[in-house]
N, C-alpha and C. Protein backbone atom coordinates (compact mmCIF):
# COMPACT_ATOMS: atom_id res chain seq x y z
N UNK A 1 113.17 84.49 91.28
CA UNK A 1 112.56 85.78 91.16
C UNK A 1 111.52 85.96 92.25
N UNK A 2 111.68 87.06 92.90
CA UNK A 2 110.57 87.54 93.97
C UNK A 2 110.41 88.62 93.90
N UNK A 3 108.76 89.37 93.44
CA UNK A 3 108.61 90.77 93.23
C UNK A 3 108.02 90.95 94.82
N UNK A 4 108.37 91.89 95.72
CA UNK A 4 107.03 92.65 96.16
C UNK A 4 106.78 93.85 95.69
N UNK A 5 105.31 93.98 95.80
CA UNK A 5 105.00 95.01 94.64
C UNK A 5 103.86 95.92 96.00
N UNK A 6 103.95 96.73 95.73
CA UNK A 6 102.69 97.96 96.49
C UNK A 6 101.97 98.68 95.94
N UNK A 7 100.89 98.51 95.68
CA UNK A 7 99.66 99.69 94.70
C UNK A 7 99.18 100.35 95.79
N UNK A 8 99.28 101.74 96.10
CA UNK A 8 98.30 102.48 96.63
C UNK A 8 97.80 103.44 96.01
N UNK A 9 97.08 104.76 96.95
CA UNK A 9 95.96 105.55 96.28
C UNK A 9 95.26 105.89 97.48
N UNK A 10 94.14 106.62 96.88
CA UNK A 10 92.42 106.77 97.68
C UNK A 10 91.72 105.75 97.44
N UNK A 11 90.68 105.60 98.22
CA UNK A 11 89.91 104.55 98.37
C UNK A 11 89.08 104.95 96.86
N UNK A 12 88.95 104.00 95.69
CA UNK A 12 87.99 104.46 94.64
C UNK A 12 88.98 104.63 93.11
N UNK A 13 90.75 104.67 93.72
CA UNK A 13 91.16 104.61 92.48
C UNK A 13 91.35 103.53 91.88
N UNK A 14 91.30 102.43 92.54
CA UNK A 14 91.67 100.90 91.62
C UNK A 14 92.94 100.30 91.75
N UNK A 15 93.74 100.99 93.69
CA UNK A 15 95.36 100.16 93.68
C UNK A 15 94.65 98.45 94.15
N UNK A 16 94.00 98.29 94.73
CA UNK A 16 93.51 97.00 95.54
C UNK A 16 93.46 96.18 94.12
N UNK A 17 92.86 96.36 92.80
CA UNK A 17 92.24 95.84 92.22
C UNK A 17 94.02 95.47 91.19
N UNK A 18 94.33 96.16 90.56
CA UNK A 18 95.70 96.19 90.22
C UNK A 18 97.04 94.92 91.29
N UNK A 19 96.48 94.76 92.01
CA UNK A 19 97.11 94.06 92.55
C UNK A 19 96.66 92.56 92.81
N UNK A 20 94.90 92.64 92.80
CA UNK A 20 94.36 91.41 92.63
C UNK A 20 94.68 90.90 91.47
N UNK A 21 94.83 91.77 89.98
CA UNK A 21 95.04 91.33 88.66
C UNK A 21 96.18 90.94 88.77
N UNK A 22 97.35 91.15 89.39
CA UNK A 22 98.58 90.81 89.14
C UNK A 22 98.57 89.27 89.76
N UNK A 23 98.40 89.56 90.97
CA UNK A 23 98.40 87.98 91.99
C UNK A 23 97.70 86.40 91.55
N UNK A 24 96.61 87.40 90.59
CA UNK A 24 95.75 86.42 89.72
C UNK A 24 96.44 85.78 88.48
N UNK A 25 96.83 86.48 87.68
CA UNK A 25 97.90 86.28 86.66
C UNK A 25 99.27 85.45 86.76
N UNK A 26 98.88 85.86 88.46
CA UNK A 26 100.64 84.79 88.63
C UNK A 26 100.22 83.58 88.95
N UNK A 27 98.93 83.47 89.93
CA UNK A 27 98.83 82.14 90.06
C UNK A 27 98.59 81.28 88.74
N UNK A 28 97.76 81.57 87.56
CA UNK A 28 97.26 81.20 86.61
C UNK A 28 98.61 80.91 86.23
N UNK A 29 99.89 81.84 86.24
CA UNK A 29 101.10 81.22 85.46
C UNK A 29 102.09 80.35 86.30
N UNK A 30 101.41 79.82 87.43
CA UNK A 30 101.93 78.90 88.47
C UNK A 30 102.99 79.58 89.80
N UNK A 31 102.83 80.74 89.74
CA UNK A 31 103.55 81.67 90.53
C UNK A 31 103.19 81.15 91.60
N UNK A 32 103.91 81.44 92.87
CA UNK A 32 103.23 81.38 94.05
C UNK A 32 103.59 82.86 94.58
N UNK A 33 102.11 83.56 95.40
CA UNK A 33 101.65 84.83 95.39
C UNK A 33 100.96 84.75 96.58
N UNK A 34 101.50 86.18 97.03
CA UNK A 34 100.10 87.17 98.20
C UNK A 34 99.58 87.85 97.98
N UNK A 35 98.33 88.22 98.58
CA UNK A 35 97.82 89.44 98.46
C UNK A 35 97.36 89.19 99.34
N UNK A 36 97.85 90.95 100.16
CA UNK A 36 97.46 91.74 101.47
C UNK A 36 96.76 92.93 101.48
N UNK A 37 95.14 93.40 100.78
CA UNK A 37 94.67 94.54 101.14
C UNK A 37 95.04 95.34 102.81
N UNK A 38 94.62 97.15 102.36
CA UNK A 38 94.92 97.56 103.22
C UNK A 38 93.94 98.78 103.15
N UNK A 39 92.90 99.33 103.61
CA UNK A 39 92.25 99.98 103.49
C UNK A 39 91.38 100.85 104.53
N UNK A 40 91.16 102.26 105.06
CA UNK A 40 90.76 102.72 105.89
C UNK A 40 89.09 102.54 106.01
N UNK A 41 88.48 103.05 107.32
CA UNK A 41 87.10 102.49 107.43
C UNK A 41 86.34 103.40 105.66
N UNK A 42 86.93 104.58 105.32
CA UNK A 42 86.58 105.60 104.62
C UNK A 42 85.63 105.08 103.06
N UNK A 43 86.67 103.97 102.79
CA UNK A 43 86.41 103.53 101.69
C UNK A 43 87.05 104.57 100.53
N UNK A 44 85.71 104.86 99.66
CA UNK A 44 86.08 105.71 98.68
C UNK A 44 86.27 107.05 99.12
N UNK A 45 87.41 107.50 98.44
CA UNK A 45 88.38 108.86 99.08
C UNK A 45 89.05 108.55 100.17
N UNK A 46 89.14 107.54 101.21
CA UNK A 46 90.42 106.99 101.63
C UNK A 46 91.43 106.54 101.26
N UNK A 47 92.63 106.13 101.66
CA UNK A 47 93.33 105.34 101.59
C UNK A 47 93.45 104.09 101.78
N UNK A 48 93.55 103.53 100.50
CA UNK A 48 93.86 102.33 100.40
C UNK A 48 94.98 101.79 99.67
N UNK A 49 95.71 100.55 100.24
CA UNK A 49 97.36 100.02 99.48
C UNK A 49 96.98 98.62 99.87
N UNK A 50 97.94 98.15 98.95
CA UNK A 50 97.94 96.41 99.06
C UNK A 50 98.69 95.84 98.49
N UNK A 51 99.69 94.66 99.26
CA UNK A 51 100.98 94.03 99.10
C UNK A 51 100.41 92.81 98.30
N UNK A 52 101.71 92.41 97.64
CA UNK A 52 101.48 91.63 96.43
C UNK A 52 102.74 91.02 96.43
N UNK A 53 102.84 89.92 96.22
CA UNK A 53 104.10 89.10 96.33
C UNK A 53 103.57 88.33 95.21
N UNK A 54 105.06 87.88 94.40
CA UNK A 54 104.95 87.23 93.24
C UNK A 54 106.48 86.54 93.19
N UNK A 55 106.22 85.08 92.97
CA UNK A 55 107.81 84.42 93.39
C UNK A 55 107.67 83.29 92.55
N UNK A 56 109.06 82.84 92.16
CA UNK A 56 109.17 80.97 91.69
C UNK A 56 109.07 80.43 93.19
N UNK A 57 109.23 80.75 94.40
CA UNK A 57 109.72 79.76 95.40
C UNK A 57 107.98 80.50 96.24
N UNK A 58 107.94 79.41 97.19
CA UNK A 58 106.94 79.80 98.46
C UNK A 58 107.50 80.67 98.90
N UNK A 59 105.99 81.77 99.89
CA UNK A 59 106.05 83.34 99.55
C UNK A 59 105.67 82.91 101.56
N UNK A 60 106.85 83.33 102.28
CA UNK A 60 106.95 83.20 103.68
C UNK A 60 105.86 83.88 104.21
N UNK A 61 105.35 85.46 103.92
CA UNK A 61 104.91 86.21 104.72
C UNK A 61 104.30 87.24 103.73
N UNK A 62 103.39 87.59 103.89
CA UNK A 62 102.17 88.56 102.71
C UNK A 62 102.87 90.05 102.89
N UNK A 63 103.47 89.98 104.49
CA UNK A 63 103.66 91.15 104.90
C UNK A 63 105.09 92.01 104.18
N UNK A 64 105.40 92.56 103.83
CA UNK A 64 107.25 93.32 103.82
C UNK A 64 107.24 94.60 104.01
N UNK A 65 108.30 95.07 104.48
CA UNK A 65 108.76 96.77 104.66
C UNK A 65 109.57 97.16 103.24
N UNK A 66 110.32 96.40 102.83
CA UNK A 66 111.02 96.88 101.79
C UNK A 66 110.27 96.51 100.22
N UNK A 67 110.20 97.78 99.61
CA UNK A 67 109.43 97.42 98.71
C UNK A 67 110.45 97.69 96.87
N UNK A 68 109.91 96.19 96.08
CA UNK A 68 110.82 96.03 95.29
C UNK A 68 109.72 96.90 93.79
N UNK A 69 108.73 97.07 93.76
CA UNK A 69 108.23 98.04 92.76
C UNK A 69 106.98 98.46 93.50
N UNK A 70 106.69 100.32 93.59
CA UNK A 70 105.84 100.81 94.13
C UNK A 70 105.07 101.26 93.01
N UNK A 71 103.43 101.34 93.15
CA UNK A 71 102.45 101.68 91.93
C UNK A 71 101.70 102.92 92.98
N UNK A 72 102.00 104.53 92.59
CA UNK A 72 101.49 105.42 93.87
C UNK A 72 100.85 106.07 93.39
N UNK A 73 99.27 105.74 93.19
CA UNK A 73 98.06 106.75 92.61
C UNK A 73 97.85 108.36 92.74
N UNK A 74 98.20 109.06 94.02
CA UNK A 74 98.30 109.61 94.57
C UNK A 74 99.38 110.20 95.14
N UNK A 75 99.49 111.62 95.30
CA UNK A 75 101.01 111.94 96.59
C UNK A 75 101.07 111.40 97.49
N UNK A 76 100.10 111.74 98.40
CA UNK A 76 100.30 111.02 99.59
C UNK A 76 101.19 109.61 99.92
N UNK A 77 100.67 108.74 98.95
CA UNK A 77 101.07 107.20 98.75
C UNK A 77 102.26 107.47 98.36
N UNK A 78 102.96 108.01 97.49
CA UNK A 78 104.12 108.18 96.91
C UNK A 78 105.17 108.63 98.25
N UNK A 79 104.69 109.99 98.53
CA UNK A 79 105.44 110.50 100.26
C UNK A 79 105.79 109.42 101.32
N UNK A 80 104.77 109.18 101.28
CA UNK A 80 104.81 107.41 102.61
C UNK A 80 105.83 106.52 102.03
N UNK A 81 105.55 106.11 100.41
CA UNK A 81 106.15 104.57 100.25
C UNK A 81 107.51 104.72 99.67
N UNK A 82 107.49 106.00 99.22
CA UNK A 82 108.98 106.03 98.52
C UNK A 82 109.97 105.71 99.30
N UNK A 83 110.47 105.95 100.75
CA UNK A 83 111.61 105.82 101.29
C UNK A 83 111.26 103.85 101.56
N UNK A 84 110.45 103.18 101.13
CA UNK A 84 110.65 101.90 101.67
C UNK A 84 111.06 101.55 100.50
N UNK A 85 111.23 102.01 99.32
CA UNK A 85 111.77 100.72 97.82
C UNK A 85 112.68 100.86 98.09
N UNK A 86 113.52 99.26 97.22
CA UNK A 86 114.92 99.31 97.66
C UNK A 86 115.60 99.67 96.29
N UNK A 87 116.99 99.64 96.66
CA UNK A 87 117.61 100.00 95.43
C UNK A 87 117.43 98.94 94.23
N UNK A 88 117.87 99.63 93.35
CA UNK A 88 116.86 98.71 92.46
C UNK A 88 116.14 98.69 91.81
N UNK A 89 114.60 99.14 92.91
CA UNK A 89 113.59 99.15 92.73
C UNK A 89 112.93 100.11 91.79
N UNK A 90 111.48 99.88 91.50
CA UNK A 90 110.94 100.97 89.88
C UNK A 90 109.92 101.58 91.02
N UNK A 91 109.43 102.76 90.65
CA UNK A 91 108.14 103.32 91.23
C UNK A 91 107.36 104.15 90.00
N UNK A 92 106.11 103.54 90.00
CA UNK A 92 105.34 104.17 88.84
C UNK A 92 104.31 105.08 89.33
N UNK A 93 104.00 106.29 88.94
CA UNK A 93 103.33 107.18 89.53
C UNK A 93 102.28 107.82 88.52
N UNK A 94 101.13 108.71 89.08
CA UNK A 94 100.25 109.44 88.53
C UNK A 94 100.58 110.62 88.70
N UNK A 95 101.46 110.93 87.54
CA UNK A 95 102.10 112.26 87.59
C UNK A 95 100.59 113.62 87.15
N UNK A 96 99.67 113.10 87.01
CA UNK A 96 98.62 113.96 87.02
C UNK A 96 98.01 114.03 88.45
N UNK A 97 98.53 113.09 89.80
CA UNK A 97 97.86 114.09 90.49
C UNK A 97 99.28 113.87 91.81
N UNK A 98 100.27 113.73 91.30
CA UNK A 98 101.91 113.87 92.01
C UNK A 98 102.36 115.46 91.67
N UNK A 99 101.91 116.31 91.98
CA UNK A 99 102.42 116.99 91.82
C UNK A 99 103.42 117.40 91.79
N UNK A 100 104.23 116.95 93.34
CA UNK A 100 105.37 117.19 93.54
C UNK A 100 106.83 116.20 92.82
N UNK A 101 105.97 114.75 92.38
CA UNK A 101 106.87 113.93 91.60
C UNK A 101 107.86 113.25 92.25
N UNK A 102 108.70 112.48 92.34
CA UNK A 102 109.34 112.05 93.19
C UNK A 102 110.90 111.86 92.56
N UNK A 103 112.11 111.13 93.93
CA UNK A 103 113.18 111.02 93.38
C UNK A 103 114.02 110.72 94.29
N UNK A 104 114.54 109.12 93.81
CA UNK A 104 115.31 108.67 94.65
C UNK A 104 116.96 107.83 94.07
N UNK A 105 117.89 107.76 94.78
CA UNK A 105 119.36 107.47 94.26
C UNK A 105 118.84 106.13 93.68
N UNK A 106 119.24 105.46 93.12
CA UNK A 106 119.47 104.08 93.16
C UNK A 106 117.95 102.86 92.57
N UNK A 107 116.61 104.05 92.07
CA UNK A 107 115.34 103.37 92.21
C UNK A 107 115.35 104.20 90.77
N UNK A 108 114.64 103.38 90.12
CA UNK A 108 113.68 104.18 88.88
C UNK A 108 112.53 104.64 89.15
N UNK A 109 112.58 105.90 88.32
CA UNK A 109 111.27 106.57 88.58
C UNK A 109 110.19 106.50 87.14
N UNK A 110 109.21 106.38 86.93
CA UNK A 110 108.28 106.84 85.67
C UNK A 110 107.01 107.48 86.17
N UNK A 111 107.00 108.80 85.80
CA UNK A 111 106.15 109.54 86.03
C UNK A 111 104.66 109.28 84.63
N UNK A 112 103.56 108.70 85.29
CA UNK A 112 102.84 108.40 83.56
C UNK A 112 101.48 109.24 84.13
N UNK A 113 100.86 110.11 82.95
CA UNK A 113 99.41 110.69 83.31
C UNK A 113 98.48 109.60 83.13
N UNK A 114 97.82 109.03 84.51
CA UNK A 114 97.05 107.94 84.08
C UNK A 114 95.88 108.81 84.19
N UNK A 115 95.73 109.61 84.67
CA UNK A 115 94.12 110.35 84.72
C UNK A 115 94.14 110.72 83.25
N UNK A 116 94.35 111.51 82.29
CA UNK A 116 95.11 111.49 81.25
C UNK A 116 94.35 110.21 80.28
N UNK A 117 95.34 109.47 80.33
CA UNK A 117 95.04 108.26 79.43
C UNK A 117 93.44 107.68 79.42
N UNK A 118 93.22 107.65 81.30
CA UNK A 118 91.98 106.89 81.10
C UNK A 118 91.32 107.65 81.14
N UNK A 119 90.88 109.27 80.53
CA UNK A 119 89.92 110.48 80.14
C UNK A 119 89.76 109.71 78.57
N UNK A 120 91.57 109.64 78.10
CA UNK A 120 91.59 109.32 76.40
C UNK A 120 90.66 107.94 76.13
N UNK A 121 90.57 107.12 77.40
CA UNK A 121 89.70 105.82 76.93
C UNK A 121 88.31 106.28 77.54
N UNK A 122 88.04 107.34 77.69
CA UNK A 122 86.20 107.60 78.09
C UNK A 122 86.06 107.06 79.66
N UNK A 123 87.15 106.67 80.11
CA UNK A 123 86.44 106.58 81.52
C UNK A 123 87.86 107.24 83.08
N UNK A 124 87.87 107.98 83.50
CA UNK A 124 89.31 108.26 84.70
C UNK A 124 88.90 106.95 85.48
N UNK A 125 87.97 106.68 85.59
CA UNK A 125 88.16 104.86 86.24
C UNK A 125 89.23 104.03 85.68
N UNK A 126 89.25 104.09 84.34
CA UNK A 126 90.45 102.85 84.07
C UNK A 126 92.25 103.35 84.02
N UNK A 127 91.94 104.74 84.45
CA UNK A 127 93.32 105.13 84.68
C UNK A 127 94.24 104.01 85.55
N UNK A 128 93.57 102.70 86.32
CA UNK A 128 94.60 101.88 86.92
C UNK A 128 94.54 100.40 86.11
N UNK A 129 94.06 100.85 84.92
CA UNK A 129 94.05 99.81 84.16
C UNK A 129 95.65 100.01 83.01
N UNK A 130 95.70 101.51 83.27
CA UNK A 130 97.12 102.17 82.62
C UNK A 130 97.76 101.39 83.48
N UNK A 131 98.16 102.12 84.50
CA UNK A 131 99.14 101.63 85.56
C UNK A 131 99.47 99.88 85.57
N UNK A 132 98.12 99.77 85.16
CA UNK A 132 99.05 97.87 85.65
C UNK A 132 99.63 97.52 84.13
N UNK A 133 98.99 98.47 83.10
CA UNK A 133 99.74 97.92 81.93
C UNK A 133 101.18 98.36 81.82
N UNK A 134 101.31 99.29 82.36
CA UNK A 134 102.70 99.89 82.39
C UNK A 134 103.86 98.90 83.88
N UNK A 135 102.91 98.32 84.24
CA UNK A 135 103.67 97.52 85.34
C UNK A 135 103.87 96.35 85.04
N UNK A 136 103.40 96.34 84.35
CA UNK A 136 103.43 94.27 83.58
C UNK A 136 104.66 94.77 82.81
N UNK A 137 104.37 95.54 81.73
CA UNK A 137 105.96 95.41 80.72
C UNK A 137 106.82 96.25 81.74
N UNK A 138 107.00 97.00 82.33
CA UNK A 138 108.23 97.11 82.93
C UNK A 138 109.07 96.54 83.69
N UNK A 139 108.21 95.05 84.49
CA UNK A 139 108.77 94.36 85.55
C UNK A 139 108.91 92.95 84.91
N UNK A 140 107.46 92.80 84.09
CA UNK A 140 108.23 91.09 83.54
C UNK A 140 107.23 90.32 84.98
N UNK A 141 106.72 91.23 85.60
CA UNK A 141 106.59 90.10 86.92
C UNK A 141 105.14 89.10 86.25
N UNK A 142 104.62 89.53 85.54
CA UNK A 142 103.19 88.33 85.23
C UNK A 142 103.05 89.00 83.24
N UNK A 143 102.59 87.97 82.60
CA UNK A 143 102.55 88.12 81.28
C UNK A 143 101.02 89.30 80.90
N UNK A 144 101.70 90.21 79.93
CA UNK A 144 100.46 90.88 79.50
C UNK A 144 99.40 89.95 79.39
N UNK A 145 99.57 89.14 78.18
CA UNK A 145 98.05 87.80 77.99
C UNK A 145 97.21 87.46 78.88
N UNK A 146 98.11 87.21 80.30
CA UNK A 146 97.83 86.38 81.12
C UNK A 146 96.71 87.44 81.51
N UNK A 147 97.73 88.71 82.23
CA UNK A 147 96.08 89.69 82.71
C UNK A 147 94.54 90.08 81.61
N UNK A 148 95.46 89.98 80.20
CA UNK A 148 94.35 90.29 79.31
C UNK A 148 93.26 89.70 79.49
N UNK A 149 93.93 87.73 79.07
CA UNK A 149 92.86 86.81 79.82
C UNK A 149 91.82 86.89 80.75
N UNK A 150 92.42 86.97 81.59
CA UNK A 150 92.13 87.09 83.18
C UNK A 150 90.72 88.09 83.16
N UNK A 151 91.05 89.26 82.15
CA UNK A 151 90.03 90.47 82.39
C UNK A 151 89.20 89.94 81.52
N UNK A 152 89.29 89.57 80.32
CA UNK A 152 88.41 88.88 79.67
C UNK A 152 87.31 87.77 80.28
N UNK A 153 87.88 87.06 81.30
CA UNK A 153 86.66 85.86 81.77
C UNK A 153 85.99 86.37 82.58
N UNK A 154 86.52 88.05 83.90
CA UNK A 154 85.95 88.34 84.28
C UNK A 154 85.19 88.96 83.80
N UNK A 155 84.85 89.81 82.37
CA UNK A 155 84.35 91.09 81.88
C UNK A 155 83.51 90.44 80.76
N UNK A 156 83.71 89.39 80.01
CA UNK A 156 83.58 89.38 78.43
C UNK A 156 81.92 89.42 78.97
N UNK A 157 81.50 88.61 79.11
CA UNK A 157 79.82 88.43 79.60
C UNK A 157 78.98 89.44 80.05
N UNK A 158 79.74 89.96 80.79
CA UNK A 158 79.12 90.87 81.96
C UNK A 158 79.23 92.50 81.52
N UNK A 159 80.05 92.70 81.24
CA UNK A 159 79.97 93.83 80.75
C UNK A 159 80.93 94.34 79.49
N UNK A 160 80.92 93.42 78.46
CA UNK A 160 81.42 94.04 77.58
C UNK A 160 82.29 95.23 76.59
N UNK A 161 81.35 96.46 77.27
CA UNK A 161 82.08 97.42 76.59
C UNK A 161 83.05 97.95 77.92
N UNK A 162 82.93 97.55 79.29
CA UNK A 162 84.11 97.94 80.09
C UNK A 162 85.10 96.93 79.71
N UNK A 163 84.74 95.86 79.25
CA UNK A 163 86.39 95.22 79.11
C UNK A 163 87.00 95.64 77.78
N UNK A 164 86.45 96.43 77.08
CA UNK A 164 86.72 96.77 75.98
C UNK A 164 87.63 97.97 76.25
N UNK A 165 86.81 99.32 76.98
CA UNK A 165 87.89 99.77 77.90
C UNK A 165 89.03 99.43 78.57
N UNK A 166 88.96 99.03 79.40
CA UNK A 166 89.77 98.27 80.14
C UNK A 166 91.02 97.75 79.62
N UNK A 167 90.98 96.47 78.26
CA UNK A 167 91.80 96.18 77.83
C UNK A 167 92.51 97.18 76.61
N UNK A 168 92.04 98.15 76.13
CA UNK A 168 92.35 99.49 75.40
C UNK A 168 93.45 100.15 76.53
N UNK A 169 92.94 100.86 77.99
CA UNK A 169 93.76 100.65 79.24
C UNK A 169 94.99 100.65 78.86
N UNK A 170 95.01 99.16 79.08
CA UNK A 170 95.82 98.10 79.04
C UNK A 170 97.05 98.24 78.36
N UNK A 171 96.76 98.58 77.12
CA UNK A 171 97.83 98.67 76.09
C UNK A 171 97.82 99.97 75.77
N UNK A 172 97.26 100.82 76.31
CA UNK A 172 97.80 102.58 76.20
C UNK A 172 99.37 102.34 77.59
N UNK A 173 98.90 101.91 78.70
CA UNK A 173 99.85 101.24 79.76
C UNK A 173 101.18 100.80 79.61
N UNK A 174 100.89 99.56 78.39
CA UNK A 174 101.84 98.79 77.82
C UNK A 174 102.87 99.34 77.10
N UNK A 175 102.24 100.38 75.58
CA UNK A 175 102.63 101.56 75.05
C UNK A 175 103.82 102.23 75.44
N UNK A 176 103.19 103.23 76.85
CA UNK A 176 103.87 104.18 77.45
C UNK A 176 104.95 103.17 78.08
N UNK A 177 104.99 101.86 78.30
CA UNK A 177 105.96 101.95 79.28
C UNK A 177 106.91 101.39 78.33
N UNK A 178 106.65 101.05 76.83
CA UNK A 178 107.75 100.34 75.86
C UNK A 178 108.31 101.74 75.89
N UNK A 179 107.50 102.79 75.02
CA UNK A 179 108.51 104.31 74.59
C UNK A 179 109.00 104.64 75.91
N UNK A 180 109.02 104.10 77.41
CA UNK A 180 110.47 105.32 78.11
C UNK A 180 111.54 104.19 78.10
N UNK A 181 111.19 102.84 78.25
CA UNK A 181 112.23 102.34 78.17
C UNK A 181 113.79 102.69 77.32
């Protein structure tokens, strides 16, 4: 098994971070993994994307063109990355700010309102806490627990009621992506 995976967005929505959780989760489950941020001088309200590789075997190169599941916060990101997934491939989107939505032969599409969801958990910050929950059960590529974990050692101490968020997120994410299956 070898995912590459692509989270983008604006600088400020949380694709960089979605992809650290994943890469993290895999190593913890003995995966061997990349992660390649990608981000303009802009920061927040730029663009930012970042490659993520997740494999049983050693991971040659951080870099790829062909992408096997895209996570596209934004249109923009969606316009750019859609023609690189391959067939096959899933693309999960923020159909609250995709307007235009996307659509390709041979790729799955799920359109999910993460602005939406993470209003319903009190914060549009954890709207990419949806997204990765909806990317964990749809791909299989790293175990829900594992990220739960993961957010837990970073959060439990420190800030509490965001991981409380966060992992709420999580399983609104998880949720949506059991009912389209």
């Amino acid at each position: 098994m070898k995912q590459r995976i692509l989270c983008a967005g604006f600088g400020g929505q949380g694709a960089l971070l979605i992809g650290k959780l994943v890469v993290t989760a895999g190593m913890i489950e003995g995966k061997f993994v990349t992660w390649l941020p990608s981000y303009g001088p802009e920061m927040r309200g730029g663009t930012a994307n970042v490659m993520a590789v997740i494999s049983d075997k050693p991971v040659g190169s951080p870099i790829f063109t062909r992408i096997d599941i895209l996570v596209a916060l934004n249109q923009p990101s969606l316009d750019k990355f859609l023609p690189q997934v391959v067939d096959g491939g899933i693309v999960l989107y923020n159909s609250d700010l995709c307007d235009k939505g996307a659509s390709k032969n041979g790729v799955r599409i799920v359109g999910i309102p993460l602005n939406k969801f993470g209003e319903q958990v009190g914060d549009i910050k954890a709207s990419n806490m949806v997204a990765l929950g909806a990317l964990v059960e749809l791909t299989g590529c790293v175990e829900n627990k594992t990220v739960q974990d993961d957010l837990k050692h970073m959060l439990e101490k420190k800030n509490p009621t965001l991981l409380a968020r966060n992992l709420e997120a999580l399983e609104i994410g998880r949720k949506f992506a059991v009912e389209t299956v």
